[in-house]
PDB file of N, CA and C in Angstrom:
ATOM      1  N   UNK A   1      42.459 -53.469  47.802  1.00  0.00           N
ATOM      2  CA  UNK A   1      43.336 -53.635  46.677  1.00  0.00           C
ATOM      3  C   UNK A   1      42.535 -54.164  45.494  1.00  0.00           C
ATOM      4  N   UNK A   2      42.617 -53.732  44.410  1.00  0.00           N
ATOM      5  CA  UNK A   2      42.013 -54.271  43.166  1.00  0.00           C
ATOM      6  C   UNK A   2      43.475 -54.541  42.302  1.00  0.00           C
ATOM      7  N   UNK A   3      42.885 -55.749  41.044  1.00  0.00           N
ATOM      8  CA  UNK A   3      43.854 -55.661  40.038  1.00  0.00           C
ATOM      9  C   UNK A   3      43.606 -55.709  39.115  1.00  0.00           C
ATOM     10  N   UNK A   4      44.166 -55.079  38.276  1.00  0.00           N
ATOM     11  CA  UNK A   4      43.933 -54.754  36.543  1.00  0.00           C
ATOM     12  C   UNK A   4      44.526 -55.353  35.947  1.00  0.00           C
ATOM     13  N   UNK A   5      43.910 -55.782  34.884  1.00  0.00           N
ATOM     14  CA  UNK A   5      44.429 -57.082  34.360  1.00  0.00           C
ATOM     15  C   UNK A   5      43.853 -56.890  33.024  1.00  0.00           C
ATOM     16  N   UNK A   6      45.389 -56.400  31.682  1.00  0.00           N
ATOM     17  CA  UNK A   6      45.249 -56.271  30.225  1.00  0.00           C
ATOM     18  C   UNK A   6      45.980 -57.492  29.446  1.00  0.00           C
ATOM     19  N   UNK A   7      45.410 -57.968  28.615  1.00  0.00           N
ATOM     20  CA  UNK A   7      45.875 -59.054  27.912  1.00  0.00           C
ATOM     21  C   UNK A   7      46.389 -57.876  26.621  1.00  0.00           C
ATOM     22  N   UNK A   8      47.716 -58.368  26.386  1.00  0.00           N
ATOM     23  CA  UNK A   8      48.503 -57.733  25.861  1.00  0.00           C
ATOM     24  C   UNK A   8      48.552 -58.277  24.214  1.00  0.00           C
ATOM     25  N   UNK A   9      48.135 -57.797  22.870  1.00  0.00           N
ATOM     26  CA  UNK A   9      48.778 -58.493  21.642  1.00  0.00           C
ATOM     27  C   UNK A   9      49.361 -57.721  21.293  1.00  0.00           C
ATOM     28  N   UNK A  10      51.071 -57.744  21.091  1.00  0.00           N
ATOM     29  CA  UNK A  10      52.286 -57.216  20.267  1.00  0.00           C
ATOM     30  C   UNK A  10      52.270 -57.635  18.775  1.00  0.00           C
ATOM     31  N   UNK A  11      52.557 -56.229  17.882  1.00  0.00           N
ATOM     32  CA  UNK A  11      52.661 -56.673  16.432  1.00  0.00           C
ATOM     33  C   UNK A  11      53.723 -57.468  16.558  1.00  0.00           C
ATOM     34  N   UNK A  12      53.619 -58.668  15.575  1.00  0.00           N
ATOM     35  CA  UNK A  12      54.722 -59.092  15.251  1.00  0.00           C
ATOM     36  C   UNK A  12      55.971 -59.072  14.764  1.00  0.00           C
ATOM     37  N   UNK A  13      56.806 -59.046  15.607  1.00  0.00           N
ATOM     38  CA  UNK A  13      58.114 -58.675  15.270  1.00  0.00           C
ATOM     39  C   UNK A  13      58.518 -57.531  15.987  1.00  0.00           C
ATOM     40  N   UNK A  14      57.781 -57.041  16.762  1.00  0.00           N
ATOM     41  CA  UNK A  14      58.198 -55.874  17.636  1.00  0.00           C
ATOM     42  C   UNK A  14      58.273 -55.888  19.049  1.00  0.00           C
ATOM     43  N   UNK A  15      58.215 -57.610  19.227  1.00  0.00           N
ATOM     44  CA  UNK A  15      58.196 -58.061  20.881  1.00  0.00           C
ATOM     45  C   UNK A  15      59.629 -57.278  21.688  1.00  0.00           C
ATOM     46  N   UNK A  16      60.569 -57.419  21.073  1.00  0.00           N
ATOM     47  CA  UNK A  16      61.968 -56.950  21.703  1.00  0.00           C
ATOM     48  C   UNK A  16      61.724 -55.448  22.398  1.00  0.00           C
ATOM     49  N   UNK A  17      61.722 -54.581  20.978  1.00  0.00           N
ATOM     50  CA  UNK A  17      61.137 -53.550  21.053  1.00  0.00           C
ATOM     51  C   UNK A  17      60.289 -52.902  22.055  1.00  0.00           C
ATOM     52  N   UNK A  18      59.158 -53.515  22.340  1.00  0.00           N
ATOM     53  CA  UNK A  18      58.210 -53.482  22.835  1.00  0.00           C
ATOM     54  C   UNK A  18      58.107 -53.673  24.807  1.00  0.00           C
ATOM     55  N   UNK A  19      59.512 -55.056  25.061  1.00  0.00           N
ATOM     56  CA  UNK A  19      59.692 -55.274  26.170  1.00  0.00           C
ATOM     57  C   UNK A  19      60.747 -54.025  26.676  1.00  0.00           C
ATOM     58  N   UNK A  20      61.865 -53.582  26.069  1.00  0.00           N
ATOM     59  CA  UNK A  20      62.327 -52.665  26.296  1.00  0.00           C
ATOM     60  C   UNK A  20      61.662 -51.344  26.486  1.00  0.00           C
ATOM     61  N   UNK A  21      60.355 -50.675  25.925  1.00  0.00           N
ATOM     62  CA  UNK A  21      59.343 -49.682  26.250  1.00  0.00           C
ATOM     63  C   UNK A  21      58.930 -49.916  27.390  1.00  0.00           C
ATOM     64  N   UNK A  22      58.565 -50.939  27.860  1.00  0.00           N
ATOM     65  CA  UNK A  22      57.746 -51.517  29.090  1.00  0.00           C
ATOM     66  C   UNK A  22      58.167 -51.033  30.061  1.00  0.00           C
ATOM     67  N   UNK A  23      60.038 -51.568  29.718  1.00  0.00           N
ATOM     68  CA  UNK A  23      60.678 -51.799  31.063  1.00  0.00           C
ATOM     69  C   UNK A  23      60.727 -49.925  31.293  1.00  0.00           C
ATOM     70  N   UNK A  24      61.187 -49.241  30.139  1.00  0.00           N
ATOM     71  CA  UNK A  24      61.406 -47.878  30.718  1.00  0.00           C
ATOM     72  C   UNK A  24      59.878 -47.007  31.326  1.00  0.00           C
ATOM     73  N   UNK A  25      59.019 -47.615  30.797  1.00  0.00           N
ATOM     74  CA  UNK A  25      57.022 -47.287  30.715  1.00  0.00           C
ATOM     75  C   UNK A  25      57.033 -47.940  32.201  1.00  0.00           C
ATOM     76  N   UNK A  26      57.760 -48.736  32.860  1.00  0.00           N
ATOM     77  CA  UNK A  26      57.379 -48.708  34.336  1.00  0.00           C
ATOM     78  C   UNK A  26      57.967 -48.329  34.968  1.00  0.00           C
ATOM     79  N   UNK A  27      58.639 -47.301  35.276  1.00  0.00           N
ATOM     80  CA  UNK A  27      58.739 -46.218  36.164  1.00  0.00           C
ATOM     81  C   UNK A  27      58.234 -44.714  35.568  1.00  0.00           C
ATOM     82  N   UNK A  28      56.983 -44.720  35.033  1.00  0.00           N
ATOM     83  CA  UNK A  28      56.057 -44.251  34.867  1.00  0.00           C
ATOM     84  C   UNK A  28      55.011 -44.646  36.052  1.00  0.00           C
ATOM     85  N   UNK A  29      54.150 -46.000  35.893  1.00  0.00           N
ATOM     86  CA  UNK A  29      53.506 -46.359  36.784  1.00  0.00           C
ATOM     87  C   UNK A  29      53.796 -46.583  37.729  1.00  0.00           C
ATOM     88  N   UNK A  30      55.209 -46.811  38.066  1.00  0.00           N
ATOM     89  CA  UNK A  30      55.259 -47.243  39.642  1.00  0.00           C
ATOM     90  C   UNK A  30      55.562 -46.153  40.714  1.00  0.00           C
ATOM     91  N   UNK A  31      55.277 -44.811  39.932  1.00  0.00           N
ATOM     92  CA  UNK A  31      55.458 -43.544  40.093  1.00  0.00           C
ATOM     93  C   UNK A  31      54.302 -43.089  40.750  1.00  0.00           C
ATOM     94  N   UNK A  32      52.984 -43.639  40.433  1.00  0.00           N
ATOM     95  CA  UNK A  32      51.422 -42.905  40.471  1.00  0.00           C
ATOM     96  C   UNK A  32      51.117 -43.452  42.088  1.00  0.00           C
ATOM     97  N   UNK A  33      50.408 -42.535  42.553  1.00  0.00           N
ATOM     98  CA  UNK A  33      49.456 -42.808  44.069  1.00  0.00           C
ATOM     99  C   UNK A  33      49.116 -43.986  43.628  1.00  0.00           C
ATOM    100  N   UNK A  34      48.996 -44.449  44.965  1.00  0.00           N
ATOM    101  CA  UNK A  34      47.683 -45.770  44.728  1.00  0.00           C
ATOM    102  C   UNK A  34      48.529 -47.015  43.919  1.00  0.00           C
ATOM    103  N   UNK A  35      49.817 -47.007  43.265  1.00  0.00           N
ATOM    104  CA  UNK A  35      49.823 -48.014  42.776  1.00  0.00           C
ATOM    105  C   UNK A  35      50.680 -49.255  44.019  1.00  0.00           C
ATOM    106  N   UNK A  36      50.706 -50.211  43.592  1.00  0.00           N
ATOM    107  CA  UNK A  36      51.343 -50.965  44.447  1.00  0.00           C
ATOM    108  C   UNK A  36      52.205 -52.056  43.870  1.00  0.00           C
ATOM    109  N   UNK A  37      52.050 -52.654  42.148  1.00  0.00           N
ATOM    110  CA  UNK A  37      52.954 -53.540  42.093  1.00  0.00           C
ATOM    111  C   UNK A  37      52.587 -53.769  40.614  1.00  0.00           C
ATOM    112  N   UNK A  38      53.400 -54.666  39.816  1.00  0.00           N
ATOM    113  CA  UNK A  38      53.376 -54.490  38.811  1.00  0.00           C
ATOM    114  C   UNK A  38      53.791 -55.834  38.041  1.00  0.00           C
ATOM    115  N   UNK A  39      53.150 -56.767  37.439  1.00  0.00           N
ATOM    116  CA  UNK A  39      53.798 -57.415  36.511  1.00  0.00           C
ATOM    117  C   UNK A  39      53.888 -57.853  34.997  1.00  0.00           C
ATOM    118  N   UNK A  40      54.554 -57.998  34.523  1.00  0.00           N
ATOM    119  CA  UNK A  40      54.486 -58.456  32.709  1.00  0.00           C
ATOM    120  C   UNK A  40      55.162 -59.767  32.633  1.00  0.00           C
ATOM    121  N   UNK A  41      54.200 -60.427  31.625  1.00  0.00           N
ATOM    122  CA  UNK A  41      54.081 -62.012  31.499  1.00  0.00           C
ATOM    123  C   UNK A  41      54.170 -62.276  30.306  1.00  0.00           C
ATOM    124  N   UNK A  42      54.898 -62.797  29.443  1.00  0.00           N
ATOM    125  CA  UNK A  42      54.742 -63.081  28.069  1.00  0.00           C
ATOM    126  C   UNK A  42      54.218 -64.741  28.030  1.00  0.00           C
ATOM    127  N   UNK A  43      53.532 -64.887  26.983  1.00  0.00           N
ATOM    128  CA  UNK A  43      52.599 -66.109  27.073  1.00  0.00           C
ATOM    129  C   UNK A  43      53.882 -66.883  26.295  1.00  0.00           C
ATOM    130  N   UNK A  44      53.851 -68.094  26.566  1.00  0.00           N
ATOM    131  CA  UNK A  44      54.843 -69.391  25.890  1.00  0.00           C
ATOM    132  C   UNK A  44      53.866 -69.938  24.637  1.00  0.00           C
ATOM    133  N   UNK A  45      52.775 -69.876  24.486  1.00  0.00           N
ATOM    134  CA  UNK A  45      51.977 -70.551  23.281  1.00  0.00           C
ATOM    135  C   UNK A  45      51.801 -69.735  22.472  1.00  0.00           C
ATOM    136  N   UNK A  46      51.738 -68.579  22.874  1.00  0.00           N
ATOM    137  CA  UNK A  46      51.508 -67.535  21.600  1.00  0.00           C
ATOM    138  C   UNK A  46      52.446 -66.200  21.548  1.00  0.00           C
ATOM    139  N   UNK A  47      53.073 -66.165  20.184  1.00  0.00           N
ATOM    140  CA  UNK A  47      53.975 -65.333  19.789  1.00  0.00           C
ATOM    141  C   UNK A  47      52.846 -63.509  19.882  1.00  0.00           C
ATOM    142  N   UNK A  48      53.953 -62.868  20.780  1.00  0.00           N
ATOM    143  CA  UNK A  48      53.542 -61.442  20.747  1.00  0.00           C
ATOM    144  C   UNK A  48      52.226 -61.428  21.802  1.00  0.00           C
ATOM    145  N   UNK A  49      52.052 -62.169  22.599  1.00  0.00           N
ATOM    146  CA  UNK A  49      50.925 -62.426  23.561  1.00  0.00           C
ATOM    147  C   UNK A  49      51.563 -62.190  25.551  1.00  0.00           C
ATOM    148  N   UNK A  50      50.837 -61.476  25.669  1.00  0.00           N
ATOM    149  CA  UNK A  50      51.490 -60.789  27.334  1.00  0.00           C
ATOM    150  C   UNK A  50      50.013 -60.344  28.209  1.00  0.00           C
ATOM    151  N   UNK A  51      50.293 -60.734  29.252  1.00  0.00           N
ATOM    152  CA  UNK A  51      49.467 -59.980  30.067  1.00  0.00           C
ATOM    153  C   UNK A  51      50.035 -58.985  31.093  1.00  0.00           C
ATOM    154  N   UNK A  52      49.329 -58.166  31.409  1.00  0.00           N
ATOM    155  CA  UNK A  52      49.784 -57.166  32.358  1.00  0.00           C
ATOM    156  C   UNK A  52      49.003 -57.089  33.245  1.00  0.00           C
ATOM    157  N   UNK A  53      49.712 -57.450  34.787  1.00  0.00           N
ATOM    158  CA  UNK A  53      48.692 -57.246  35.930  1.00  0.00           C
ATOM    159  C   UNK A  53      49.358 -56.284  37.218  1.00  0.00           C
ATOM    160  N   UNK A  54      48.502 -55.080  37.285  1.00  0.00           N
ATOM    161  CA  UNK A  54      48.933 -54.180  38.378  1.00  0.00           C
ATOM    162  C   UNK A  54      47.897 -54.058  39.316  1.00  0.00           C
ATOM    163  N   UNK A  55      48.541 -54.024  40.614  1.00  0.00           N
ATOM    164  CA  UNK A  55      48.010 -53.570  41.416  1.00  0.00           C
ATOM    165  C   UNK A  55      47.667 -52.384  41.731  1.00  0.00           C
ATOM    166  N   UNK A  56      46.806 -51.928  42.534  1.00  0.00           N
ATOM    167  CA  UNK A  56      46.333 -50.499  42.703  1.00  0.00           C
ATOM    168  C   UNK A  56      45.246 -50.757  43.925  1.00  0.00           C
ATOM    169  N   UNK A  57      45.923 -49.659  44.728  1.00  0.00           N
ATOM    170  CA  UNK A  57      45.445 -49.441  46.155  1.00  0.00           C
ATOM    171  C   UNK A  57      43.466 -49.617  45.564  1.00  0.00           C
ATOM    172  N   UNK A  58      42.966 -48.627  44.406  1.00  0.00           N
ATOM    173  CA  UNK A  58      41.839 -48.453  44.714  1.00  0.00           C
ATOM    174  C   UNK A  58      41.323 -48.247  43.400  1.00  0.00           C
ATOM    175  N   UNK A  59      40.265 -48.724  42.554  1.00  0.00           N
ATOM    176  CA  UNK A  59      39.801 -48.360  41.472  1.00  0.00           C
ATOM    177  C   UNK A  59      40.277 -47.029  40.647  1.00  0.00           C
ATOM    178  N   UNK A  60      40.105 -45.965  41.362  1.00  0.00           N
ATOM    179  CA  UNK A  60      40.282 -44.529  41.124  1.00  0.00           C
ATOM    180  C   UNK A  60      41.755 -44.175  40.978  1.00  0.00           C
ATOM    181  N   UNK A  61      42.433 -44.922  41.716  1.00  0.00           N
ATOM    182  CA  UNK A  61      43.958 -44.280  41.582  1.00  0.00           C
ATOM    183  C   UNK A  61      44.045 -44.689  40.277  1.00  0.00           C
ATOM    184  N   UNK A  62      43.557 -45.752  39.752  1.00  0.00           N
ATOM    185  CA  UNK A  62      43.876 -46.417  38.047  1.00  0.00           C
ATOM    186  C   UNK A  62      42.750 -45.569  36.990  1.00  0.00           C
ATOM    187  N   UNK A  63      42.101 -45.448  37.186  1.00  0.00           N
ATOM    188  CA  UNK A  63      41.219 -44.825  36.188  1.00  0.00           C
ATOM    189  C   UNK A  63      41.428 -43.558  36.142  1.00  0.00           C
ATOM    190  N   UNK A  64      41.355 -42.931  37.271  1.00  0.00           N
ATOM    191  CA  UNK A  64      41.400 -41.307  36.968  1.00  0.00           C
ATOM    192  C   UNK A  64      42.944 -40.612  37.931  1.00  0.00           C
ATOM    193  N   UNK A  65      43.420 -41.223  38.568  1.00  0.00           N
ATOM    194  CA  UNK A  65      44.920 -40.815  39.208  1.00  0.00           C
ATOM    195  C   UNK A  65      46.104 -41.118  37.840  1.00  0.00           C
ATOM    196  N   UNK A  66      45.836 -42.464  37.486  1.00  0.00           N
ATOM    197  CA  UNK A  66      46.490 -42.739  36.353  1.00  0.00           C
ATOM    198  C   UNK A  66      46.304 -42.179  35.174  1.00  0.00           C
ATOM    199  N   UNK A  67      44.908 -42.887  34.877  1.00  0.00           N
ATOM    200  CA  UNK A  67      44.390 -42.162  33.227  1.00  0.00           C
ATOM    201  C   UNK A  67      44.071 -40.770  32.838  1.00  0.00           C
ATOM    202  N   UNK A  68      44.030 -40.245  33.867  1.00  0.00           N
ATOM    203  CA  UNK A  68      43.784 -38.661  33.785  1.00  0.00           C
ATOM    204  C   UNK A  68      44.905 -37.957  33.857  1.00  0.00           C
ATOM    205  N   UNK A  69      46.128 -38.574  34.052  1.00  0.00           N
ATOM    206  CA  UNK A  69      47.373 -37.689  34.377  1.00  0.00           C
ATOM    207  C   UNK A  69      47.893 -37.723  33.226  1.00  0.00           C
ATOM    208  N   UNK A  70      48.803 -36.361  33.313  1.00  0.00           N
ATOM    209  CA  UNK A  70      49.658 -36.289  32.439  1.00  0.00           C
ATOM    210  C   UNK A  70      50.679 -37.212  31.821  1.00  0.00           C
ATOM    211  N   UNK A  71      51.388 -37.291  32.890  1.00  0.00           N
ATOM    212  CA  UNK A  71      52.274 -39.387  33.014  1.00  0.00           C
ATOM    213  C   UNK A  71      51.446 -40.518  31.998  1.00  0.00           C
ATOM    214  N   UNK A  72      50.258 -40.273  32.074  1.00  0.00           N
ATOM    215  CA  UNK A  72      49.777 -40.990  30.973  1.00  0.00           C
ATOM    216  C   UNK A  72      49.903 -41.098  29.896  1.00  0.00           C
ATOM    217  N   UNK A  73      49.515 -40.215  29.566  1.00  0.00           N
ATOM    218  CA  UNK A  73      50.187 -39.608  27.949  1.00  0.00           C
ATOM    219  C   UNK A  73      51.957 -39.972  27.380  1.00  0.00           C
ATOM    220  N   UNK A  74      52.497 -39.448  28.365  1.00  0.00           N
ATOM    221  CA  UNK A  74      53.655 -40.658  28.028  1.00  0.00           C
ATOM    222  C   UNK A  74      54.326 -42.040  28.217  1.00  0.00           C
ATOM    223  N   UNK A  75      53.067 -42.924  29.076  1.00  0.00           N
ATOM    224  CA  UNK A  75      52.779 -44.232  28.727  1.00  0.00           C
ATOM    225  C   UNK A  75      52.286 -44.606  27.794  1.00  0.00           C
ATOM    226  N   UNK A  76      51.367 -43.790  26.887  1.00  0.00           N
ATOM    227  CA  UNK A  76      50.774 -44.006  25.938  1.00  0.00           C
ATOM    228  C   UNK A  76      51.314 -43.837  24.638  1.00  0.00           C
ATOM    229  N   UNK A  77      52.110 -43.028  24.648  1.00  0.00           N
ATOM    230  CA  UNK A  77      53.474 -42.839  23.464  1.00  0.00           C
ATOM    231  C   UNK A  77      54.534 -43.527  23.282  1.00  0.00           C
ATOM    232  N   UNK A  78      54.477 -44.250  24.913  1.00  0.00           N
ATOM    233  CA  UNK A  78      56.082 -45.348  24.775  1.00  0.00           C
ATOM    234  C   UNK A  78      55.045 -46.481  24.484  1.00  0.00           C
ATOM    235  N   UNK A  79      54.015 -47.002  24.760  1.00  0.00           N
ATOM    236  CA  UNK A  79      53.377 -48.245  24.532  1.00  0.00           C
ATOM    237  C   UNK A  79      52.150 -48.321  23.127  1.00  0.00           C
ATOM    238  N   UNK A  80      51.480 -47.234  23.203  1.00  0.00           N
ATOM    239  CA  UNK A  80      49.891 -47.975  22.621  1.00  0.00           C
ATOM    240  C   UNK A  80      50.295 -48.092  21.018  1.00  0.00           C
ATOM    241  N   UNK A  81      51.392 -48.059  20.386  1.00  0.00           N
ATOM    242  CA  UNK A  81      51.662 -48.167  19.251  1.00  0.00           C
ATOM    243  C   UNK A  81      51.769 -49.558  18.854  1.00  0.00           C
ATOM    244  N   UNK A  82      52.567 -50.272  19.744  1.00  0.00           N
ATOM    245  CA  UNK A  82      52.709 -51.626  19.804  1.00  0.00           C
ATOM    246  C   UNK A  82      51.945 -52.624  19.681  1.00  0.00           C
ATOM    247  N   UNK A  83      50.124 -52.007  20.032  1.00  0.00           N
ATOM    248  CA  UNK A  83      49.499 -53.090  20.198  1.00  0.00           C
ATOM    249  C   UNK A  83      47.995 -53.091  18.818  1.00  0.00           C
ATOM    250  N   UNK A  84      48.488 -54.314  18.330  1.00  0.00           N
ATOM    251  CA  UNK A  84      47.030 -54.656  17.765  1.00  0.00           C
ATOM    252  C   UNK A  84      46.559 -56.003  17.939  1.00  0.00           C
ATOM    253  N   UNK A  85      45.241 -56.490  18.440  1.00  0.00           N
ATOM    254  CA  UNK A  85      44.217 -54.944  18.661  1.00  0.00           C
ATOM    255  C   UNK A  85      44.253 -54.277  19.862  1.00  0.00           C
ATOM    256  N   UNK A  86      43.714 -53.381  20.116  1.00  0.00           N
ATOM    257  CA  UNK A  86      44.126 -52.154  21.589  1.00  0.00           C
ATOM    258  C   UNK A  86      44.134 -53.235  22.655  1.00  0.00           C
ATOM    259  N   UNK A  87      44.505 -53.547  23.716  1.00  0.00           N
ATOM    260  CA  UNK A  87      43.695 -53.954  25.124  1.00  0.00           C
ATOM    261  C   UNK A  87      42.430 -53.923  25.551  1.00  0.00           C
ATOM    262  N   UNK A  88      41.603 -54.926  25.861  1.00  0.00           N
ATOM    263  CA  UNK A  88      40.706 -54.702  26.739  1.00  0.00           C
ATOM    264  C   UNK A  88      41.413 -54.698  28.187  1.00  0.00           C
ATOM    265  N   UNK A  89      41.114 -53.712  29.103  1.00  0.00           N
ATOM    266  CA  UNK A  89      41.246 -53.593  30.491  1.00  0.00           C
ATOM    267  C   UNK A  89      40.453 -53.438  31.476  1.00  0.00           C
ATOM    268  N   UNK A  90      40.552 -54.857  32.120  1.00  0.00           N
ATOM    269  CA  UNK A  90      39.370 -54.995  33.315  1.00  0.00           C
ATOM    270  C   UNK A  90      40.269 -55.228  34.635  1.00  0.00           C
ATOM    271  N   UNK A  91      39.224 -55.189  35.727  1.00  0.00           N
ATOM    272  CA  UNK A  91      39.333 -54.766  37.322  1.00  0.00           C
ATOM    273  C   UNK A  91      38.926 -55.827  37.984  1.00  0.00           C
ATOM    274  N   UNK A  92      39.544 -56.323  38.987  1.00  0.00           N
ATOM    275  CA  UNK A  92      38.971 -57.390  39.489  1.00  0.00           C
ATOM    276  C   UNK A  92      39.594 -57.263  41.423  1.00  0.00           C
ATOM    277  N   UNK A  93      38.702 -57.944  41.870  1.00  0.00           N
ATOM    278  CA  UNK A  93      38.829 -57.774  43.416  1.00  0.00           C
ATOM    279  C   UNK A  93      38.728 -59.723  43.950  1.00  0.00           C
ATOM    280  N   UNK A  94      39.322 -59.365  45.027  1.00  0.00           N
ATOM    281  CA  UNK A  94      39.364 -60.529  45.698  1.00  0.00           C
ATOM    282  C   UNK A  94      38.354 -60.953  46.147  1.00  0.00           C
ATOM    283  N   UNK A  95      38.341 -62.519  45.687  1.00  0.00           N
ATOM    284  CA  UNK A  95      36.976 -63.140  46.512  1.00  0.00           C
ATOM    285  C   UNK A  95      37.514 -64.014  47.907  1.00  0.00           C
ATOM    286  N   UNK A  96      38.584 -64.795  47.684  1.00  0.00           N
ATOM    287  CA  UNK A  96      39.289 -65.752  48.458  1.00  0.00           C
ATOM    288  C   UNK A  96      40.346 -65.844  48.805  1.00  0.00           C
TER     289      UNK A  96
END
């Protein structure tokens, strides 16, 4: 199992907006091979600040099962408008 993990910045003023895309933008992902779970976190100290952490059976189901699919493209139309600046998105595995 790996998890991906995007720190989220929402323009301001479009948090509402934005959580409502999500919610319909995940059954998109929870749709794809390989995925396994899914959460969204809005930060309490900072306005328009979220992280997103999914699980995924295996590197590949997220990079190229996900990002290569079509389904993508309309995650990317319900979400990447929302965000400045883009996401960085990194991968991380269990140590302990």
């Amino acid at each position: 199992m790996i998890l991906e993990a995007a720190m989220l910045s929402v323009k301001k003023g479009q948090e509402g907006e934005f959580e409502q895309a999500f919610k319909d933008a995940s059954t998109i992902i929870s749709s794809m091979d390989g995925y396994i779970t899914h959460d969204l976190h809005r930060c309490l100290e900072v306005q328009g600040k979220y992280i997103l952490l999914v699980q995924w059976e295996n590197l590949e189901d997220h990079t190229i099962g996900f990002r290569q699919s079509n389904k993508y493209q309309n995650w990317k139309q319900l979400l990447h408008h929302f965000y400045n600046p883009f996401p960085i998105v990194e991968h991380f595995e269990r140590v302990y």
